[in-house]
N, C-alpha and C. Protein backbone atom coordinates (compact mmCIF):
# COMPACT_ATOMS: atom_id res chain seq x y z
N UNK A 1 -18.60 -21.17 47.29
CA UNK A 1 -17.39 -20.91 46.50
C UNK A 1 -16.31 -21.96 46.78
N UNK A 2 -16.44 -22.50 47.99
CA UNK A 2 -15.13 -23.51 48.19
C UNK A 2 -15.60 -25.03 47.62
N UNK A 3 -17.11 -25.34 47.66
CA UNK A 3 -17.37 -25.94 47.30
C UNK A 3 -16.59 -26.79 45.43
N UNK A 4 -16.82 -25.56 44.75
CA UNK A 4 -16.51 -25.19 43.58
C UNK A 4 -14.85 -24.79 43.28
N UNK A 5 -14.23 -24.35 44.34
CA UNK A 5 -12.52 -24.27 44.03
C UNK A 5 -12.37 -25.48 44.31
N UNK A 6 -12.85 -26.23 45.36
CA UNK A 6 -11.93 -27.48 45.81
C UNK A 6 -12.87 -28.33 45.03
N UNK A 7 -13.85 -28.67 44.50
CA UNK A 7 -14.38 -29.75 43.80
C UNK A 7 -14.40 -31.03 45.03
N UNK A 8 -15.10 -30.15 46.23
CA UNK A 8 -16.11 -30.55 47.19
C UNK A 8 -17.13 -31.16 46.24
N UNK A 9 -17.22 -32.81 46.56
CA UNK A 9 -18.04 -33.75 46.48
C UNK A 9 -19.86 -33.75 47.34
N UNK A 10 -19.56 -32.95 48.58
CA UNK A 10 -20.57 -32.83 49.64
C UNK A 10 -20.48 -33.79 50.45
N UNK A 11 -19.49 -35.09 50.33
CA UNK A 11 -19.37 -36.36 51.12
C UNK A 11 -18.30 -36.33 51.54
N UNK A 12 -18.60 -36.52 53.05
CA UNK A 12 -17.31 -36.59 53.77
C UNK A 12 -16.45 -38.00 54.94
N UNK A 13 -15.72 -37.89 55.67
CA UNK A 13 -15.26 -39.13 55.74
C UNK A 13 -14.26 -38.43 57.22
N UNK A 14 -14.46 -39.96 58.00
CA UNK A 14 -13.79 -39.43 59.50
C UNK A 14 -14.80 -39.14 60.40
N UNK A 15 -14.45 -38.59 61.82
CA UNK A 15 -15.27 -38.56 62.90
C UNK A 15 -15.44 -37.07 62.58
N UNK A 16 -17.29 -37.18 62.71
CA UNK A 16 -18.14 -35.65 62.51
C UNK A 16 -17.40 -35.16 61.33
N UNK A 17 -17.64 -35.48 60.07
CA UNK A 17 -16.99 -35.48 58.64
C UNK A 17 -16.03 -34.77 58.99
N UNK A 18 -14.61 -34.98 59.19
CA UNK A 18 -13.38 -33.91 59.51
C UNK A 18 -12.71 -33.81 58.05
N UNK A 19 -12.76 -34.85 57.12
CA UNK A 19 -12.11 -34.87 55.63
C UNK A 19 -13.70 -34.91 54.86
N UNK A 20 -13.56 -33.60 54.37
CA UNK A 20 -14.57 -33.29 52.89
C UNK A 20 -13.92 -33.82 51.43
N UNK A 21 -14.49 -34.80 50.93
CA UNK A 21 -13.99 -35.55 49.81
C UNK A 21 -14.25 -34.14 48.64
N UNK A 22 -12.84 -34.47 47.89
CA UNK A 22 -12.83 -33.85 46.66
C UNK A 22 -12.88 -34.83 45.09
N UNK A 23 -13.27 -34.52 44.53
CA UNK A 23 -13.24 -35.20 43.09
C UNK A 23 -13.71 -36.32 43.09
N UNK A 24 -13.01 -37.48 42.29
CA UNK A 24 -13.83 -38.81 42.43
C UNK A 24 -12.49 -39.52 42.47
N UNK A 25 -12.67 -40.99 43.54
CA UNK A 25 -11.50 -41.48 43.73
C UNK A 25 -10.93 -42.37 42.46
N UNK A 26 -9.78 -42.86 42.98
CA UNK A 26 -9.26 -44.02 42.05
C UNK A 26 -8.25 -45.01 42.38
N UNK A 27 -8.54 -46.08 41.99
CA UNK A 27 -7.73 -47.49 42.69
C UNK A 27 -6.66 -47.44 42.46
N UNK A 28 -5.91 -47.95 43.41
CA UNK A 28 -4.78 -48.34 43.65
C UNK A 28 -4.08 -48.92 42.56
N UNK A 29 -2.01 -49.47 42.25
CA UNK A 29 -2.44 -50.21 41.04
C UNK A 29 -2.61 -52.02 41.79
N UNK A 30 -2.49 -52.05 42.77
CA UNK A 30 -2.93 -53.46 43.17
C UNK A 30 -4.35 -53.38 43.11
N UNK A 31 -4.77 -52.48 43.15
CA UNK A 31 -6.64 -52.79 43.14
C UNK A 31 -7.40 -52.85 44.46
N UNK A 32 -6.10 -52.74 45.53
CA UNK A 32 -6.91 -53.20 47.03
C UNK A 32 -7.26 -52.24 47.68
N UNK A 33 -6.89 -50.73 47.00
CA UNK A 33 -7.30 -49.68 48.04
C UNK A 33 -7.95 -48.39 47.28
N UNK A 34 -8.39 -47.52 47.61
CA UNK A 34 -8.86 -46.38 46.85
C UNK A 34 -8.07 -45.33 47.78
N UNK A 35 -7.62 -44.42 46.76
CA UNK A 35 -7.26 -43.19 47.02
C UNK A 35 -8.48 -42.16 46.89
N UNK A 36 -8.90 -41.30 48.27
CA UNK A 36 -9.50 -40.43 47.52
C UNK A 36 -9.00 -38.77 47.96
N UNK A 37 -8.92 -37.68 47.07
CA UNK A 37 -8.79 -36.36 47.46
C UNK A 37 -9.73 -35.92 48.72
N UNK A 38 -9.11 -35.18 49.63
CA UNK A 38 -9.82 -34.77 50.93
C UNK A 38 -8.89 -33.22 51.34
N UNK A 39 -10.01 -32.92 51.76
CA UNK A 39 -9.01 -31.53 52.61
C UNK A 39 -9.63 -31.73 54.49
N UNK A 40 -9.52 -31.00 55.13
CA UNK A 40 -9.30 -31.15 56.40
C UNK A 40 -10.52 -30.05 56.49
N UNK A 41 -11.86 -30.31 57.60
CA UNK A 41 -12.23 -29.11 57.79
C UNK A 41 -12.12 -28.41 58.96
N UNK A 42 -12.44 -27.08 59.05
CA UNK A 42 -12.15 -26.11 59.96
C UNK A 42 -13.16 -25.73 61.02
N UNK A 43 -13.26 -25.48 61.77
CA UNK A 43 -13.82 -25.47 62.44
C UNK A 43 -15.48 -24.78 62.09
N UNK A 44 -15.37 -24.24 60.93
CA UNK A 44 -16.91 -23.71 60.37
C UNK A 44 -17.62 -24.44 59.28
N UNK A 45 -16.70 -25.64 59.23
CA UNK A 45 -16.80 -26.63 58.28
C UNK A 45 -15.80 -26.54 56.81
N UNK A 46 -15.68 -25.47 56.48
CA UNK A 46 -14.74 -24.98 55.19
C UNK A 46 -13.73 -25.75 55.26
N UNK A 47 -12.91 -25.94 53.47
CA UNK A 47 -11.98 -26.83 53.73
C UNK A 47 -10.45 -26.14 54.25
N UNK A 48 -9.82 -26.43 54.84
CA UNK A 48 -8.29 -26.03 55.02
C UNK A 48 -7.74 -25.89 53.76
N UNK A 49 -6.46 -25.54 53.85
CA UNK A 49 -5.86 -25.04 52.56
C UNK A 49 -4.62 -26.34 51.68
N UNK A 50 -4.45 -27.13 52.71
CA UNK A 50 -3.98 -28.78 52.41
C UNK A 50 -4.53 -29.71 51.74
N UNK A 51 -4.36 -29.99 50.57
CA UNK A 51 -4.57 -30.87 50.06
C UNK A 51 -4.31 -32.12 50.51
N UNK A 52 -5.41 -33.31 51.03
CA UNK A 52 -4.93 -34.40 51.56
C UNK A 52 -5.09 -36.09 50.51
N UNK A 53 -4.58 -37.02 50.71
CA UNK A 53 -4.88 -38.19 49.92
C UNK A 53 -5.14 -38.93 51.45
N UNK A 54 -6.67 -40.07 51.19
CA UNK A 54 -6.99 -40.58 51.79
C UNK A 54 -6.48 -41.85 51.47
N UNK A 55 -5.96 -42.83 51.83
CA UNK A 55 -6.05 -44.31 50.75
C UNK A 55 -6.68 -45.26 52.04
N UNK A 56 -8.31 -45.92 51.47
CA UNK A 56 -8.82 -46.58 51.88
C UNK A 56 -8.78 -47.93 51.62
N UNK A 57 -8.98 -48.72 52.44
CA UNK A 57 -8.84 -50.66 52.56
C UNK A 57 -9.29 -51.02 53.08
N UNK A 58 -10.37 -51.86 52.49
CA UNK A 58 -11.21 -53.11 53.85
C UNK A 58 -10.10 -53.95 54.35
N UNK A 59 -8.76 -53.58 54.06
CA UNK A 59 -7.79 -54.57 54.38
C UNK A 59 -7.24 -53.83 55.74
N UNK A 60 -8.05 -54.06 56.61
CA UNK A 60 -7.02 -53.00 58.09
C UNK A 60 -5.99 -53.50 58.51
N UNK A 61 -5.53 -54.52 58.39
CA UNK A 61 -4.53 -55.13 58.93
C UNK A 61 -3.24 -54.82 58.03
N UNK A 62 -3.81 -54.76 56.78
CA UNK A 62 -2.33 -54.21 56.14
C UNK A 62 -2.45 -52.93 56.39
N UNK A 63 -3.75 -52.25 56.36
CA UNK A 63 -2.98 -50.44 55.60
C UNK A 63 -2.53 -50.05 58.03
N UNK A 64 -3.10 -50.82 59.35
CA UNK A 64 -2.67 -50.91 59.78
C UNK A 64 -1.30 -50.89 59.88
N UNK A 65 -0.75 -52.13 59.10
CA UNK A 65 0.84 -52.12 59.47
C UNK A 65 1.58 -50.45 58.81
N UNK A 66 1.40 -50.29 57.45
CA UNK A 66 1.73 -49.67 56.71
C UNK A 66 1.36 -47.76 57.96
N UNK A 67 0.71 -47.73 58.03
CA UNK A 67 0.55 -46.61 59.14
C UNK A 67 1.62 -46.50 60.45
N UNK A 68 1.63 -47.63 60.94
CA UNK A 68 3.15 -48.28 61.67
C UNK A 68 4.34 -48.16 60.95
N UNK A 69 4.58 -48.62 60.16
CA UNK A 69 5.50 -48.48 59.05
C UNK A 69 5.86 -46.55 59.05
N UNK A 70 5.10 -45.53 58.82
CA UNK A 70 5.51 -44.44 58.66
C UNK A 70 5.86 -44.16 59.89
N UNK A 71 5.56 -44.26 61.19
CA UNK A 71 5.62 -44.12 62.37
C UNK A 71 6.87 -44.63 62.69
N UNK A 72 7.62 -45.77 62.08
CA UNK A 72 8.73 -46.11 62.30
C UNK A 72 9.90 -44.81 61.93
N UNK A 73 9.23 -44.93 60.48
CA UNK A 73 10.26 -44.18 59.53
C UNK A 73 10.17 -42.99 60.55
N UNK A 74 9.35 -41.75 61.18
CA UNK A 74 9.16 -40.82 61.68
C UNK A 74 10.53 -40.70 62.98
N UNK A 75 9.80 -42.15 63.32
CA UNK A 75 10.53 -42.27 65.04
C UNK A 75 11.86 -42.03 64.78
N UNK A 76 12.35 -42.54 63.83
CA UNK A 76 14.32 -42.81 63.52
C UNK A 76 14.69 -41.68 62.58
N UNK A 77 13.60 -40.51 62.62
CA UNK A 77 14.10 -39.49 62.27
C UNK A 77 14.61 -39.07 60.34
N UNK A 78 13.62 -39.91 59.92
CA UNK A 78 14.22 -40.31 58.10
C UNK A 78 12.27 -39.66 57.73
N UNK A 79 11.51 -39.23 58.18
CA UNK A 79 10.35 -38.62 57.81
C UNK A 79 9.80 -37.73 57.10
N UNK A 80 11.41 -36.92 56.79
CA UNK A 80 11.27 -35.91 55.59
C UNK A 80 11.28 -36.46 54.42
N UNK A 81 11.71 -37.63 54.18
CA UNK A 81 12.14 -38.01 52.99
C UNK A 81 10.58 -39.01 52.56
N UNK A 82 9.80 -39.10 53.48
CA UNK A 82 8.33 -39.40 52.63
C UNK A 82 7.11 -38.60 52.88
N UNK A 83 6.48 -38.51 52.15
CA UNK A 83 4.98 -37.71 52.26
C UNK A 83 4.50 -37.98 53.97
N UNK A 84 4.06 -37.15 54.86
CA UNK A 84 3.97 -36.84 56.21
C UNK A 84 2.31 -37.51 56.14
N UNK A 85 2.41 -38.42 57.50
CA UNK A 85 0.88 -38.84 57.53
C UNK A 85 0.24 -38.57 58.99
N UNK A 86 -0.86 -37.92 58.55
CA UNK A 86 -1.54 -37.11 59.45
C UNK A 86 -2.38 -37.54 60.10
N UNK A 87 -3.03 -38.61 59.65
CA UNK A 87 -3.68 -39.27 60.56
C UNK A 87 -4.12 -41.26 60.06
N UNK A 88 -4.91 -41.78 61.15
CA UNK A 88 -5.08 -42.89 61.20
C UNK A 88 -6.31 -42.83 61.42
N UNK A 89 -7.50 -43.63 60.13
CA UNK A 89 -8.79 -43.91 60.57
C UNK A 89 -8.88 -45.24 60.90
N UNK A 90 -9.39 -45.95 61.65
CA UNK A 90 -9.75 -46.90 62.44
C UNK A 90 -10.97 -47.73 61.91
N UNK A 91 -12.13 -46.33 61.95
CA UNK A 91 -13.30 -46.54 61.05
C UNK A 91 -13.43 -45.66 59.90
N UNK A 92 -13.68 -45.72 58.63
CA UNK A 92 -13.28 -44.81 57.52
C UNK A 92 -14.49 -44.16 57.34
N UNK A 93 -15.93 -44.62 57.76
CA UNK A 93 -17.16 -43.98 57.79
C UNK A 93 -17.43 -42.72 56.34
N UNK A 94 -16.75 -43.36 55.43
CA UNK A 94 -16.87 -42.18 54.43
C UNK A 94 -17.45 -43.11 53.56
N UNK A 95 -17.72 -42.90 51.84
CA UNK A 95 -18.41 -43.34 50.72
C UNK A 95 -17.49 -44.18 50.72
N UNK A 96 -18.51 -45.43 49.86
CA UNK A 96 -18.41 -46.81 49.20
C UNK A 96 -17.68 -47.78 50.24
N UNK A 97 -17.12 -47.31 51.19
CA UNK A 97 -17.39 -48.92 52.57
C UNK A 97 -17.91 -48.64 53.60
N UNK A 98 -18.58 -47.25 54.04
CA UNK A 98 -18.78 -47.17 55.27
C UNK A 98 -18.18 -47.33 56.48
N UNK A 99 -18.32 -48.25 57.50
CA UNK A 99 -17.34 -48.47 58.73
C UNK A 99 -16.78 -49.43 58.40
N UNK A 100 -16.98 -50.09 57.12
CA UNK A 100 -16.03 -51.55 56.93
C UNK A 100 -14.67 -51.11 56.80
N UNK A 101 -14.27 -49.99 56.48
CA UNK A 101 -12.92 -49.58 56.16
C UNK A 101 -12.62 -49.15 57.06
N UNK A 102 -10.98 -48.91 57.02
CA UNK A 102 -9.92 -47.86 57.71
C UNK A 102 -9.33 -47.33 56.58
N UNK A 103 -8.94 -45.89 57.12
CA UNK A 103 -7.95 -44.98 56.10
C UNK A 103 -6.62 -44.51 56.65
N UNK A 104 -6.17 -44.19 55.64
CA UNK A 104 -4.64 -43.72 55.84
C UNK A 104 -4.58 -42.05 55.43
N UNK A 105 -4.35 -41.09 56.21
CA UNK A 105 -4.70 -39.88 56.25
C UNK A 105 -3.09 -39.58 56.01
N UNK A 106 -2.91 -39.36 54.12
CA UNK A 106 -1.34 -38.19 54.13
C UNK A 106 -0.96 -36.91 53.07
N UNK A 107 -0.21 -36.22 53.48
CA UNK A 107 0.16 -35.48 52.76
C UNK A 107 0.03 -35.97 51.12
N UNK A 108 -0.91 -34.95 50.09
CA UNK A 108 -1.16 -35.20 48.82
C UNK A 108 -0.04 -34.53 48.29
N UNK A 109 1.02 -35.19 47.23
CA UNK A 109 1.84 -34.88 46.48
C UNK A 109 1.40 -34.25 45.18
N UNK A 110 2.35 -33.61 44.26
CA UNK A 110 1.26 -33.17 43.30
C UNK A 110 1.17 -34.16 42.21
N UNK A 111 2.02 -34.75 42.30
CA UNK A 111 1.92 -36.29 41.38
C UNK A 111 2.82 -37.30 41.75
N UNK A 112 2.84 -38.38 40.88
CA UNK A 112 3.81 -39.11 41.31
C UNK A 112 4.64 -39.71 39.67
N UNK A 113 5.67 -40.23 40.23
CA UNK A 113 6.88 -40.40 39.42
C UNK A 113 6.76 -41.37 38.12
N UNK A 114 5.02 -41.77 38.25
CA UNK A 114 4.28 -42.60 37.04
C UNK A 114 4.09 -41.95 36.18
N UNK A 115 3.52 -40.87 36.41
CA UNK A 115 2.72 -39.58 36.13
C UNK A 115 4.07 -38.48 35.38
N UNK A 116 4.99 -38.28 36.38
CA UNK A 116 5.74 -37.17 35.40
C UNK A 116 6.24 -37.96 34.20
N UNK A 117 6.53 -39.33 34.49
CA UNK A 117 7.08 -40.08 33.27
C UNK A 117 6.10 -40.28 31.67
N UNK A 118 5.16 -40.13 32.51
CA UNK A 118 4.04 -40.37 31.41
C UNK A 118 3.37 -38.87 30.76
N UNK A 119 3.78 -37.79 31.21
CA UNK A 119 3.86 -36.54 30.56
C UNK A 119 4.99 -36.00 29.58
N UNK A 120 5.60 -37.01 29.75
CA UNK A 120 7.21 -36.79 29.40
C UNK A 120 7.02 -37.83 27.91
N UNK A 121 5.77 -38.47 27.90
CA UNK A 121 5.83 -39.44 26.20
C UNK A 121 6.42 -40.57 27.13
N UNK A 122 6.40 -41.48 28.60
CA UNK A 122 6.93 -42.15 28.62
C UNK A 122 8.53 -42.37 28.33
N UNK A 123 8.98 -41.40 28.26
CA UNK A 123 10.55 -40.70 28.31
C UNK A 123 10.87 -40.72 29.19
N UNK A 124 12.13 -41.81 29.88
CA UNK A 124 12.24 -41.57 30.77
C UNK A 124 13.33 -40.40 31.25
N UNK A 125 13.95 -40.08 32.32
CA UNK A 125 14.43 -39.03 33.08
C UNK A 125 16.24 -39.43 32.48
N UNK A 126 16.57 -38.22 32.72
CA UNK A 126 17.91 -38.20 32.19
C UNK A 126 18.50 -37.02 32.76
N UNK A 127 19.92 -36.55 32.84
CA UNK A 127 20.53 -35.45 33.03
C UNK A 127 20.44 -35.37 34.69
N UNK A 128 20.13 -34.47 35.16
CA UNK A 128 20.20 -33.84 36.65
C UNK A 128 18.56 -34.78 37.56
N UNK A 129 17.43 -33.65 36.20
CA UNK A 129 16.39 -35.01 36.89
C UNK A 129 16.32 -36.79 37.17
N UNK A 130 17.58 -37.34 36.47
CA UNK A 130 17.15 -38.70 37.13
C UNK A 130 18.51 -38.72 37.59
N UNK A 131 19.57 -38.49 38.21
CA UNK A 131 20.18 -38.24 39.16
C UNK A 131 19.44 -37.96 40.62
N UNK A 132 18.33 -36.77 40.07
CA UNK A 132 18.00 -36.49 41.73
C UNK A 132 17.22 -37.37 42.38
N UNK A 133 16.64 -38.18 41.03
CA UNK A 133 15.07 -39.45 41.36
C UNK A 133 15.75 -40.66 41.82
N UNK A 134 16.76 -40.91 41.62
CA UNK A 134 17.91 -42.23 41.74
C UNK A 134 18.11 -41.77 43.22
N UNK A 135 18.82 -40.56 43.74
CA UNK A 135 19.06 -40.34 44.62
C UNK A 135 18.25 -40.20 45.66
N UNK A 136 17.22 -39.87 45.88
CA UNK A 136 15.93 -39.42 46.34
C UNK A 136 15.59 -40.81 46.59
N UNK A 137 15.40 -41.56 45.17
CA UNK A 137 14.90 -43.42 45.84
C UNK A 137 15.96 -44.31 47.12
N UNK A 138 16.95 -43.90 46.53
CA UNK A 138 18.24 -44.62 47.31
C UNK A 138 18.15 -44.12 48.98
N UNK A 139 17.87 -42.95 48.83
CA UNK A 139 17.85 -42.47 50.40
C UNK A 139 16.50 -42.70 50.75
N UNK A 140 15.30 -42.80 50.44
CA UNK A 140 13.99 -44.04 51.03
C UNK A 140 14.26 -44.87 51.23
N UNK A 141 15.02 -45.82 50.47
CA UNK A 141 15.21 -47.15 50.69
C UNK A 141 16.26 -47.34 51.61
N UNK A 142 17.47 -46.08 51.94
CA UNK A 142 18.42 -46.57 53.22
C UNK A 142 17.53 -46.05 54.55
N UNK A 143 16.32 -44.85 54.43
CA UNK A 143 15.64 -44.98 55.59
C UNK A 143 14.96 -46.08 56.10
N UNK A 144 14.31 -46.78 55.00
CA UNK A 144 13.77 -47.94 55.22
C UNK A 144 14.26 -48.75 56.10
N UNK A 145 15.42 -49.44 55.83
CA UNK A 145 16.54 -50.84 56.05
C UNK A 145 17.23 -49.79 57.61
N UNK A 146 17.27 -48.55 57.72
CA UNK A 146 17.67 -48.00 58.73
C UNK A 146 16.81 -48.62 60.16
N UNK A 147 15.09 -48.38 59.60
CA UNK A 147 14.36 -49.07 60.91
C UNK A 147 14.11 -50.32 60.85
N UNK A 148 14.74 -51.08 59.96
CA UNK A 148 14.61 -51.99 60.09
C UNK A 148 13.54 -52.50 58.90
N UNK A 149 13.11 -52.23 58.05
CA UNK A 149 11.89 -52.38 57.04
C UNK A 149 12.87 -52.82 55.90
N UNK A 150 11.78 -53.27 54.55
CA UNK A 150 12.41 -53.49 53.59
C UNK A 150 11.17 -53.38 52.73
N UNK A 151 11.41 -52.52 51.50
CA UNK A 151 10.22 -52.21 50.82
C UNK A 151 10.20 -53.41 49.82
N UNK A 152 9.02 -53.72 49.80
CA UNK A 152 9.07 -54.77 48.29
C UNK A 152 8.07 -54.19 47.27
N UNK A 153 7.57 -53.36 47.58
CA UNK A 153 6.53 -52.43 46.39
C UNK A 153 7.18 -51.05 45.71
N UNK A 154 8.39 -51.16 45.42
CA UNK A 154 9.26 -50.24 44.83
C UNK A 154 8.59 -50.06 43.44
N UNK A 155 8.23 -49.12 43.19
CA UNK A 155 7.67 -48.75 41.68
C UNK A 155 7.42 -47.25 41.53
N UNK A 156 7.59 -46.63 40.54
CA UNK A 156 7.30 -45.24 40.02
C UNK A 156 6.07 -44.47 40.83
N UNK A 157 4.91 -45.34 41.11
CA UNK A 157 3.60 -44.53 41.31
C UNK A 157 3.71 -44.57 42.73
N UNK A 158 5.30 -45.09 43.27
CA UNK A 158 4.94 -45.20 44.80
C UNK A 158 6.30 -44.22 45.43
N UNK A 159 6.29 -43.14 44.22
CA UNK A 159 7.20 -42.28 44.50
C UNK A 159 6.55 -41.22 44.23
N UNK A 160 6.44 -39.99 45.16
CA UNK A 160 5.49 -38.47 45.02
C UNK A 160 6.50 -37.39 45.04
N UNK A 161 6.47 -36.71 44.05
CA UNK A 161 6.39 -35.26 44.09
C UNK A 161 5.59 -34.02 45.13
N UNK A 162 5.84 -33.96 45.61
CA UNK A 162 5.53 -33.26 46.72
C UNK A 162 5.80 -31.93 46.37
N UNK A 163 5.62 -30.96 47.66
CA UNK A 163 5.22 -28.98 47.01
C UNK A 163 6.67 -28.75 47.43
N UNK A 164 7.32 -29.44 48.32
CA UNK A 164 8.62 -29.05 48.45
C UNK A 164 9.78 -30.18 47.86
N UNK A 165 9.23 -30.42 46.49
CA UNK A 165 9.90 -31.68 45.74
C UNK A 165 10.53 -32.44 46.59
């Protein structure tokens, strides 16, 4: 039955499969990484009740930094204000790279700010909602420059909606 609610793949990813892949992934818009749906399993194997996003890269050295990068943001206390990352794969041992990859283990949003725009007819936001999206970006970007970072991949799909908006 969980198989079938969560659209459990049967392939999993991490040490002693700990993330059971859901659905089928999809690239990045640079092209360099795959996102794929995962939940966490439990100790009887079943999935947890968290929805997770994996984003995989034969590129370890960047999605490396970028894992550092949240760890910054965390340390200086600005961590609410991005999707929470739960873990760091080293070796990604899951489908289509095997151990050639590392993953980035975080909180799955329920979409992102590409996505509501593009339900919307490509309309963009107006009234209260793009007040709060303006505001919401502005305070990422002063956590950012707070530890010292500076984002240069600012774009819609790299902004999430999350369960607690």
């Amino acid at each position: 039955a969980a198989k079938v609610a969560c659209d459990l793949t049967g392939q999993t990813a991490g040490p002693k499969g700990r993330y059971l892949i859901s659905g089928k992934p999809f690239r990045t818009t640079s092209g360099k990484s795959l996102i794929y749906s995962a939940y966490e399993s439990n100790a009887d194997g079943l999935p947890t009740e968290d929805l997770l996003a994996l984003k995989v890269s034969t590129n370890c050295a960047a999605l490396t930094r970028e894992a550092s990068n949240y760890d910054r943001i965390v340390g200086g206390g600005y961590g609410s204000r991005f999707v929470t990352k739960h873990d760091f794969l080293i070796k990604w041992n899951g489908p289509t790279f095997g151990s050639t990859a590392c993953a980035l283990v975080l909180e799955a949003g329920r979409q992102d700010l590409k996505s509501v725009m593009a339900a919307r007819g490509s309309k963009g936001l107006d009234g209260p909602a793009m007040r709060d999206a303006a505001y919401a970006a502005a305070l990422c970007v002063q956590a950012m420059h707070s530890v010292g970072l500076v984002w240069t991949d600012l774009k819609p799909e790299n902004f999430i909606v999350t369960t607690n908006s």
